[in-house]
PDB file of N, CA and C in Angstrom:
ATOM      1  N   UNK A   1      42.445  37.072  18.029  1.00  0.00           N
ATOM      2  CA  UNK A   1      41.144  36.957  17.416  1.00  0.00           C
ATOM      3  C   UNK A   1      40.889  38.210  16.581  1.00  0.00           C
ATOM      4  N   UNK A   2      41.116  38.143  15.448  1.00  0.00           N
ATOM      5  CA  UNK A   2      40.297  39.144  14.733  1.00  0.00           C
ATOM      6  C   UNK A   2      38.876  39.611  14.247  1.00  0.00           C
ATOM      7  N   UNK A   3      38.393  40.752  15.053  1.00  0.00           N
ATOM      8  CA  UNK A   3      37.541  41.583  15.444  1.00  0.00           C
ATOM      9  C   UNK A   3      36.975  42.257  14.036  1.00  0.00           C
ATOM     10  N   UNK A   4      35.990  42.145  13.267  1.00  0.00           N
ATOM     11  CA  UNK A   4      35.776  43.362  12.243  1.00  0.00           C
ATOM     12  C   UNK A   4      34.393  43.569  12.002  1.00  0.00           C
ATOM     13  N   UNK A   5      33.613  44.750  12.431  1.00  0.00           N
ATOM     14  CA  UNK A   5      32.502  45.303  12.619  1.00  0.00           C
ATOM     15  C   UNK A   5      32.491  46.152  10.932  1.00  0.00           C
ATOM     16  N   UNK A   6      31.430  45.670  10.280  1.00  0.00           N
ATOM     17  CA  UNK A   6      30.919  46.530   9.133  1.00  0.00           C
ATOM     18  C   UNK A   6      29.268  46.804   9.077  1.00  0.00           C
ATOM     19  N   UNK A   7      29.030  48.205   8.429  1.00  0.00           N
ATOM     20  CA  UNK A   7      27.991  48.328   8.520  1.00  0.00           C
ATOM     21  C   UNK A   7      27.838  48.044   6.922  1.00  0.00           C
ATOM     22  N   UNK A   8      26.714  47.502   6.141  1.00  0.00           N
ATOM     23  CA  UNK A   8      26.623  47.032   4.846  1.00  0.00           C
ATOM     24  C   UNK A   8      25.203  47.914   4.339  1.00  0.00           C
ATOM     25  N   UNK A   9      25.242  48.520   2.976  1.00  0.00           N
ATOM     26  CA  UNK A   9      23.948  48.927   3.503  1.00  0.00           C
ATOM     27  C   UNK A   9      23.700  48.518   1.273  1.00  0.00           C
ATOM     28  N   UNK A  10      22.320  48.192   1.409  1.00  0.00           N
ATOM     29  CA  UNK A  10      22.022  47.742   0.150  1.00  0.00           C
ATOM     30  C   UNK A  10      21.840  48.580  -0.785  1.00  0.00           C
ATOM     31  N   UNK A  11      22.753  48.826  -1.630  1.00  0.00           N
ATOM     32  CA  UNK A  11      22.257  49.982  -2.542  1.00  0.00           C
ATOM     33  C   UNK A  11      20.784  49.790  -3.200  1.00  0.00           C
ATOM     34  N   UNK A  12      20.389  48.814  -3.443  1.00  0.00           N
ATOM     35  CA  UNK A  12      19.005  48.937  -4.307  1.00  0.00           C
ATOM     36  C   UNK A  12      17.695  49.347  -3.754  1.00  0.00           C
ATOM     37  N   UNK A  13      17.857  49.036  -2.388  1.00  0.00           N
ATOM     38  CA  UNK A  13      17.082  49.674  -1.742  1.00  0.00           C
ATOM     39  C   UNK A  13      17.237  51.349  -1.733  1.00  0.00           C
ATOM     40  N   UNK A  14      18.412  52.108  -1.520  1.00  0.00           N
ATOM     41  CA  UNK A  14      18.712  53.461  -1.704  1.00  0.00           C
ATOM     42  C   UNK A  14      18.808  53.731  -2.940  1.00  0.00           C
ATOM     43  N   UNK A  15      18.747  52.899  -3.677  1.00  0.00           N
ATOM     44  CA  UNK A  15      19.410  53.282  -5.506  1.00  0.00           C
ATOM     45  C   UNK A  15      18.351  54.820  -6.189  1.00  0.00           C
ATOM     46  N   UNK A  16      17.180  54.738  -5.605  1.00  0.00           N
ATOM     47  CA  UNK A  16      15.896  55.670  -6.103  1.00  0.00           C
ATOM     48  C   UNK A  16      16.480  57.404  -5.562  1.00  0.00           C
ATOM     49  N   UNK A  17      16.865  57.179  -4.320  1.00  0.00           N
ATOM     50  CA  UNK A  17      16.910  58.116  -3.675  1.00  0.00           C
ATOM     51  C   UNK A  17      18.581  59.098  -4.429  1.00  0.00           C
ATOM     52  N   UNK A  18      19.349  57.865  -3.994  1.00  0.00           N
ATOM     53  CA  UNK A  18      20.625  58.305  -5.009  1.00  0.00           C
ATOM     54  C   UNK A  18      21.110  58.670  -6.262  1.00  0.00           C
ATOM     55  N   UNK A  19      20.122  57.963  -7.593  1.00  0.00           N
ATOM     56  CA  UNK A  19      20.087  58.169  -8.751  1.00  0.00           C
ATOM     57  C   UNK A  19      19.252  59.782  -8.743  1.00  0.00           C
ATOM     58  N   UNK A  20      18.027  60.112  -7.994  1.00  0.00           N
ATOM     59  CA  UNK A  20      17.743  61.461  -7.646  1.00  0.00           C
ATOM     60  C   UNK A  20      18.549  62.495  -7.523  1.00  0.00           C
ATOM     61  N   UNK A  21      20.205  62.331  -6.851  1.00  0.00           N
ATOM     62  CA  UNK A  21      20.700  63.180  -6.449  1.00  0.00           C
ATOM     63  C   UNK A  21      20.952  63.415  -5.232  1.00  0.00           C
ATOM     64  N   UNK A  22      20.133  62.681  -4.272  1.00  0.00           N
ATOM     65  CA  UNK A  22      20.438  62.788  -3.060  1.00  0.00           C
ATOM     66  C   UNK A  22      21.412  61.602  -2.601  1.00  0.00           C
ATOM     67  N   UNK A  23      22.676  61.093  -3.425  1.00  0.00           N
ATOM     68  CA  UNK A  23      23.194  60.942  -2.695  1.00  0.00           C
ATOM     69  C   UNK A  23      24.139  61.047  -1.145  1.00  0.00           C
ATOM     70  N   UNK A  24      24.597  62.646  -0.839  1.00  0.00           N
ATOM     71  CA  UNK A  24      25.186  62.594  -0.174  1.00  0.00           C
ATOM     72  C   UNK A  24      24.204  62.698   1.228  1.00  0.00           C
ATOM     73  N   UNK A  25      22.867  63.020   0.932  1.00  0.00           N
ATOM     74  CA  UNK A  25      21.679  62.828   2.408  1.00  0.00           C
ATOM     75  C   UNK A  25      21.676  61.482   2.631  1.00  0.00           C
ATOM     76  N   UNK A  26      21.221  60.447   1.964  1.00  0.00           N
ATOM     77  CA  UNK A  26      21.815  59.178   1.805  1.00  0.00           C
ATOM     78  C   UNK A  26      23.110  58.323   2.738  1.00  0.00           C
ATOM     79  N   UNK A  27      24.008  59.102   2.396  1.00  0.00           N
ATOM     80  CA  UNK A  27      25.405  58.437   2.774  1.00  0.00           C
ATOM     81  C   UNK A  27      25.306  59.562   4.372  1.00  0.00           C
ATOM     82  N   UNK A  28      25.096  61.021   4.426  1.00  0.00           N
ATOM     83  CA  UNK A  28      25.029  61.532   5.490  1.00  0.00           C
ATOM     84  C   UNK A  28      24.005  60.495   6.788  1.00  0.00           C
ATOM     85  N   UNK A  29      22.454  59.883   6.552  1.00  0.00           N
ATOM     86  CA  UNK A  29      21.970  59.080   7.257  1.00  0.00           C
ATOM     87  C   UNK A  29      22.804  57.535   7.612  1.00  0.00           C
ATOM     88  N   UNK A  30      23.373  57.054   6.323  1.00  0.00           N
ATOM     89  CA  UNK A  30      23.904  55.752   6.947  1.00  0.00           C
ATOM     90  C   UNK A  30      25.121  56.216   8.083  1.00  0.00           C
ATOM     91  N   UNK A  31      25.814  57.083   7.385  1.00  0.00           N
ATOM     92  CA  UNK A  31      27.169  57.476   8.823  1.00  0.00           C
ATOM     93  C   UNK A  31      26.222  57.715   9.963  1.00  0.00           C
ATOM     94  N   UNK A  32      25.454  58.035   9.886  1.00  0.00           N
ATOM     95  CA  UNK A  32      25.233  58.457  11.545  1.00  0.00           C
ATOM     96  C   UNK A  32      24.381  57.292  12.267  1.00  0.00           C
ATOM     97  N   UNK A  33      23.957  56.481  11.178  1.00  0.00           N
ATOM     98  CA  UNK A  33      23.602  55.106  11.489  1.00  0.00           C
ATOM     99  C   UNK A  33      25.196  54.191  12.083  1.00  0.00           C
ATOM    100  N   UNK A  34      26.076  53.861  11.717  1.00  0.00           N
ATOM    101  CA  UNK A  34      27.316  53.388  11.856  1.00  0.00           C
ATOM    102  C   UNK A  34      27.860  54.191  13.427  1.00  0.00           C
ATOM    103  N   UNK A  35      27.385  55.292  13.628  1.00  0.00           N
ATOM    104  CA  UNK A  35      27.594  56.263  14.651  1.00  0.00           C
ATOM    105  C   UNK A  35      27.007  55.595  15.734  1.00  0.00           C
ATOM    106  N   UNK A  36      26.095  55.369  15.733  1.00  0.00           N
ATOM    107  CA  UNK A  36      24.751  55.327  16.604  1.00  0.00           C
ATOM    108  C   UNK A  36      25.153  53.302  17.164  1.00  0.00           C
ATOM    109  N   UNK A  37      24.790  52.611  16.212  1.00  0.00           N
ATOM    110  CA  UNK A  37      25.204  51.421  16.301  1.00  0.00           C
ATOM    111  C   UNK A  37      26.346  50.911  17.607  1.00  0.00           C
ATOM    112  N   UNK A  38      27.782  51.763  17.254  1.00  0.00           N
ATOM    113  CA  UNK A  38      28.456  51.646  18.492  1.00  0.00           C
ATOM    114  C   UNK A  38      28.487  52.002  20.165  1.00  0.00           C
ATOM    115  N   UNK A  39      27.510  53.461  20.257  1.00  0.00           N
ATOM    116  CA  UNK A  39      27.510  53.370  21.045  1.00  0.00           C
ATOM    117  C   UNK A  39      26.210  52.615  21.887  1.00  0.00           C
ATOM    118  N   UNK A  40      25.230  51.924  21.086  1.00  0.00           N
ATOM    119  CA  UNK A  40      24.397  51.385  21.647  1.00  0.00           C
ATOM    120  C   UNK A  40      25.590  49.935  22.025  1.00  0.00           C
ATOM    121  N   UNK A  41      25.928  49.118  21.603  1.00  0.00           N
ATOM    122  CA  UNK A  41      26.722  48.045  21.682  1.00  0.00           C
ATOM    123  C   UNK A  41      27.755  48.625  22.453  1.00  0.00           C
ATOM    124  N   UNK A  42      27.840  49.452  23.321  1.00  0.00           N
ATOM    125  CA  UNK A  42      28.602  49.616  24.160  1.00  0.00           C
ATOM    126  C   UNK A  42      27.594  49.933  25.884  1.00  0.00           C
ATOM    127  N   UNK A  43      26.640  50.833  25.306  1.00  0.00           N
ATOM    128  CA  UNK A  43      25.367  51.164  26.627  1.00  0.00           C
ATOM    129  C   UNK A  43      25.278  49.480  26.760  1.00  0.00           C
ATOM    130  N   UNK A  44      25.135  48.828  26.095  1.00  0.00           N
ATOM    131  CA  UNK A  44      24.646  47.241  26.458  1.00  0.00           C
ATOM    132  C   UNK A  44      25.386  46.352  26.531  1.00  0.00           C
ATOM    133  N   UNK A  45      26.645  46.880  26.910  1.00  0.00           N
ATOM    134  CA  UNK A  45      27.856  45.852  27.431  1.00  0.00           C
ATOM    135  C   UNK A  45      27.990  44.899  26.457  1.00  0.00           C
ATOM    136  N   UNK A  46      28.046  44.941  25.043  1.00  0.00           N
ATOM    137  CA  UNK A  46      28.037  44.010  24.116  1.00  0.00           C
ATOM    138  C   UNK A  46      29.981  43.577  24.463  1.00  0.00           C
ATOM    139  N   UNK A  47      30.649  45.042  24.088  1.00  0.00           N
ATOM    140  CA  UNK A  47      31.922  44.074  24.208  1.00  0.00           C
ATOM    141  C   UNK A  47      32.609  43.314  25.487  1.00  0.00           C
ATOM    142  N   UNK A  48      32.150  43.833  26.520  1.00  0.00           N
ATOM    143  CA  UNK A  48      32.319  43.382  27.674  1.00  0.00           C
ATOM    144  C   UNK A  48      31.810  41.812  27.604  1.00  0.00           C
ATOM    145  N   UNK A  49      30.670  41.860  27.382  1.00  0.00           N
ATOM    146  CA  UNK A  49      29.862  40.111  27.046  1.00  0.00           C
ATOM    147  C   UNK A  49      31.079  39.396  25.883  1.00  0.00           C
ATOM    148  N   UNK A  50      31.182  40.014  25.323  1.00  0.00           N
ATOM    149  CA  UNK A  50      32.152  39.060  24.218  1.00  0.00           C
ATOM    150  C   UNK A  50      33.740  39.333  24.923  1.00  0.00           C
ATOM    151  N   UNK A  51      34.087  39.763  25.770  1.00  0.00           N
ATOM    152  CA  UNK A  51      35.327  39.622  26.219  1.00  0.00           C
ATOM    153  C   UNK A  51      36.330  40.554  25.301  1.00  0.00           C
ATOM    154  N   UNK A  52      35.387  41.359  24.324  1.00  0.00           N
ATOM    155  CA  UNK A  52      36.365  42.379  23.256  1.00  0.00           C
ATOM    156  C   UNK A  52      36.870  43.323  24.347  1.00  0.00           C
ATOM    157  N   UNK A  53      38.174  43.722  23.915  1.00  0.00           N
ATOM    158  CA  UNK A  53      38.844  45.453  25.079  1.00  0.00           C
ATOM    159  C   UNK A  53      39.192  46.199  23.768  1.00  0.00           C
ATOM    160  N   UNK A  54      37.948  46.827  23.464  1.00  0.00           N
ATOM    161  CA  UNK A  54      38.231  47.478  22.085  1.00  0.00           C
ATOM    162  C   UNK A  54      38.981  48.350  22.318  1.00  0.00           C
ATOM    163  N   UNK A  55      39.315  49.122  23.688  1.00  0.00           N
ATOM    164  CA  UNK A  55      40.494  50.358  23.747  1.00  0.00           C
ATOM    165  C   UNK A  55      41.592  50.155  23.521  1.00  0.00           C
ATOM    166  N   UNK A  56      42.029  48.483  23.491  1.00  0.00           N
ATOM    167  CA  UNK A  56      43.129  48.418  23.143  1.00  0.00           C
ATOM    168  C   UNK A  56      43.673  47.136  21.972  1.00  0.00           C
ATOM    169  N   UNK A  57      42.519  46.617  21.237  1.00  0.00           N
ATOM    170  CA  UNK A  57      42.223  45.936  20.175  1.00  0.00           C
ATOM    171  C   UNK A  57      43.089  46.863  19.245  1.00  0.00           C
ATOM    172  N   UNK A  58      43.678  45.958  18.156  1.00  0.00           N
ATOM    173  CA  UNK A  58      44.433  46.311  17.447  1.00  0.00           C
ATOM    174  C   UNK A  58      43.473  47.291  16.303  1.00  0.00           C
ATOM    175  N   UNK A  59      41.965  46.534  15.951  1.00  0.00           N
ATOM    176  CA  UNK A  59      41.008  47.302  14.811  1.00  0.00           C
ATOM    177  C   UNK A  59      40.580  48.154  15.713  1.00  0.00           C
ATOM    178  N   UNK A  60      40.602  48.366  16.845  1.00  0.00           N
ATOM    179  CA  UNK A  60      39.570  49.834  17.363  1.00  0.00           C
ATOM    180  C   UNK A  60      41.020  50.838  17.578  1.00  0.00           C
ATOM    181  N   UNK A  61      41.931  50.643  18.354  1.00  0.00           N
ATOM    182  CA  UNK A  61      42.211  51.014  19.502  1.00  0.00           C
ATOM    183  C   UNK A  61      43.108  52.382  18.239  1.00  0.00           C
ATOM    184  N   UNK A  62      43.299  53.139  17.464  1.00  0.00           N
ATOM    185  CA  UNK A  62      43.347  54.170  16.858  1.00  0.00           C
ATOM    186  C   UNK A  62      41.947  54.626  16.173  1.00  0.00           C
ATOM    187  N   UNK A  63      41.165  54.136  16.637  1.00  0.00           N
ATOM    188  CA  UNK A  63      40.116  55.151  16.551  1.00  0.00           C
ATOM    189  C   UNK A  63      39.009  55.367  17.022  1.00  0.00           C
ATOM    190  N   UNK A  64      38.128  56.691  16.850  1.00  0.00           N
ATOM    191  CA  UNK A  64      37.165  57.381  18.096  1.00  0.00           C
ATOM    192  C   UNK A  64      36.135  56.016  18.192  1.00  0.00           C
ATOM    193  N   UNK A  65      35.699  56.248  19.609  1.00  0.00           N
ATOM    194  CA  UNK A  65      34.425  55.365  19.949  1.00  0.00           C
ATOM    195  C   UNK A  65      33.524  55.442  18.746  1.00  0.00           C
ATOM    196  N   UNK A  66      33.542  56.548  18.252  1.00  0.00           N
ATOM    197  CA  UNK A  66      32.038  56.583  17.537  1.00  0.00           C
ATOM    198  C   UNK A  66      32.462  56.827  15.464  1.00  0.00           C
ATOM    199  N   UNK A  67      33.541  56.113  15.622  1.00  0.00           N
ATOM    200  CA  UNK A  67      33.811  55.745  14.035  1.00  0.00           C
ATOM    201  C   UNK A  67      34.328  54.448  14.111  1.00  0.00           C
ATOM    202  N   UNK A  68      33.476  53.477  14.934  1.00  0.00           N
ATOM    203  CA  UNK A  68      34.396  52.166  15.294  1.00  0.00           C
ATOM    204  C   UNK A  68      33.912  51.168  13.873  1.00  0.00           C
ATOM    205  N   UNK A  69      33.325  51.677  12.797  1.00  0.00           N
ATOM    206  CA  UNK A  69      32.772  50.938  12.019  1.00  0.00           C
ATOM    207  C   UNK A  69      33.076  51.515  10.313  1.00  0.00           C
ATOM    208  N   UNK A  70      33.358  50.401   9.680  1.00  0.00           N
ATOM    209  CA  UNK A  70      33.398  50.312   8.162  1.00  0.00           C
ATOM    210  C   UNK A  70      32.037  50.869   7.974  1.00  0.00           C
ATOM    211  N   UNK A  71      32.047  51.801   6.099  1.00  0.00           N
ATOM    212  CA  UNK A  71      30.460  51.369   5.768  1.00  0.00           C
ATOM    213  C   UNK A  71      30.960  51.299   4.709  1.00  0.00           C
ATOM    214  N   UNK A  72      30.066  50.071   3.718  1.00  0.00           N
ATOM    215  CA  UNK A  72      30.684  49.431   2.714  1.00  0.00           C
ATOM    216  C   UNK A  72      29.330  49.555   1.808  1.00  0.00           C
ATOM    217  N   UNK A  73      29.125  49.554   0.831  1.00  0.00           N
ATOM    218  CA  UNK A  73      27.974  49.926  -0.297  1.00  0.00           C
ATOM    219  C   UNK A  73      28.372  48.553  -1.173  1.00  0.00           C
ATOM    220  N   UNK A  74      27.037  47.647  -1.035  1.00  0.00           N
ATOM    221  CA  UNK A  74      26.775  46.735  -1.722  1.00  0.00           C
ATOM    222  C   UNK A  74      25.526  46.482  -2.506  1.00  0.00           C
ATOM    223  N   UNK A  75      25.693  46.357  -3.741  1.00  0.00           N
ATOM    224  CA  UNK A  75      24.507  46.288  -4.839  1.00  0.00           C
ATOM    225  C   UNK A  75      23.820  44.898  -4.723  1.00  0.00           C
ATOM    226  N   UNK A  76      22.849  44.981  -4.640  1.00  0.00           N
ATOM    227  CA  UNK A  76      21.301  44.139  -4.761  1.00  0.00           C
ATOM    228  C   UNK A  76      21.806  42.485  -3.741  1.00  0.00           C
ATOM    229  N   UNK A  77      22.166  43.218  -2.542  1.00  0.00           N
ATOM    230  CA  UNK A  77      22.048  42.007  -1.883  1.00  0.00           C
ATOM    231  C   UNK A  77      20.840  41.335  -1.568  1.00  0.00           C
ATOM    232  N   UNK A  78      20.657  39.732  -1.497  1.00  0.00           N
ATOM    233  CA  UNK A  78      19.312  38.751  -1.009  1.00  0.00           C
ATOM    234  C   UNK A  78      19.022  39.511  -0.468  1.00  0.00           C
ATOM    235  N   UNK A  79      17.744  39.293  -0.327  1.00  0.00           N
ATOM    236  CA  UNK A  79      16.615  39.878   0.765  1.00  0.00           C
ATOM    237  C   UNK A  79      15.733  38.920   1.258  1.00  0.00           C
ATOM    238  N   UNK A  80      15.181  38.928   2.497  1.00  0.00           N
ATOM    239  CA  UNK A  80      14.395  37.641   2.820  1.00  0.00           C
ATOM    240  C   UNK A  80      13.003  38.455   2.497  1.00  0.00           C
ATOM    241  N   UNK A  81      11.776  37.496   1.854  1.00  0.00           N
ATOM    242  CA  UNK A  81      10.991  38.354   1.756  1.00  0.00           C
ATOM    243  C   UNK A  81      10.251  38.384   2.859  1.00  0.00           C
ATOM    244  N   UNK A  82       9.280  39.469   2.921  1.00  0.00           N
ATOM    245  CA  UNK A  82       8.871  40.023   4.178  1.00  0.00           C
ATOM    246  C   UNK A  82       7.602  39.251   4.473  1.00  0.00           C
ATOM    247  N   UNK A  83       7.123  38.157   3.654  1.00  0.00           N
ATOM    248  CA  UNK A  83       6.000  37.424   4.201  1.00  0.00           C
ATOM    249  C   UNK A  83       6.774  35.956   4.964  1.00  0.00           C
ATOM    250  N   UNK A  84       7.778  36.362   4.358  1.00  0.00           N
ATOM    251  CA  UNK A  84       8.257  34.775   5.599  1.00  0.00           C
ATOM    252  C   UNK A  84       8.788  35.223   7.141  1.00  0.00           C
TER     253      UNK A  84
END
């Protein structure tokens, strides 16, 4: 079964902050977002519930608990709007 955890994060929403210059505060908050993510899904037995053994999964098992995730920069993804 192939396993692949990404974190996606919308550039247009960050686009203001980045065109500013602050990109790398930017990209410094999403990593530690991608950080954070795994080990909560681990405090909450997420892979255990799904039967994943990420220690020895072919996508985890060379690397740290807490870089278990892609982050991938995608421009002007849908958005649901916020009154529905």
């Amino acid at each position: 079964m192939e396993v692949r955890r990404t974190i996606l994060w919308n550039t247009s929403m960050g686009s203001v902050c980045m065109s500013h210059g602050h990109y790398e505060v930017v990209l410094a908050e999403i990593e530690k977002i991608a950080k954070i993510i795994p080990l909560c899904l681990q405090a909450g037995d997420f892979y255990v519930k799904k039967g994943i053994d990420h220690q020895s999964h072919p996508r985890y098992k060379d690397k740290e608990s807490l870089d278990m995730f892609d982050v991938l920069f995608q421009d002007d993804l849908p958005q649901q709007p916020s009154e529905s």
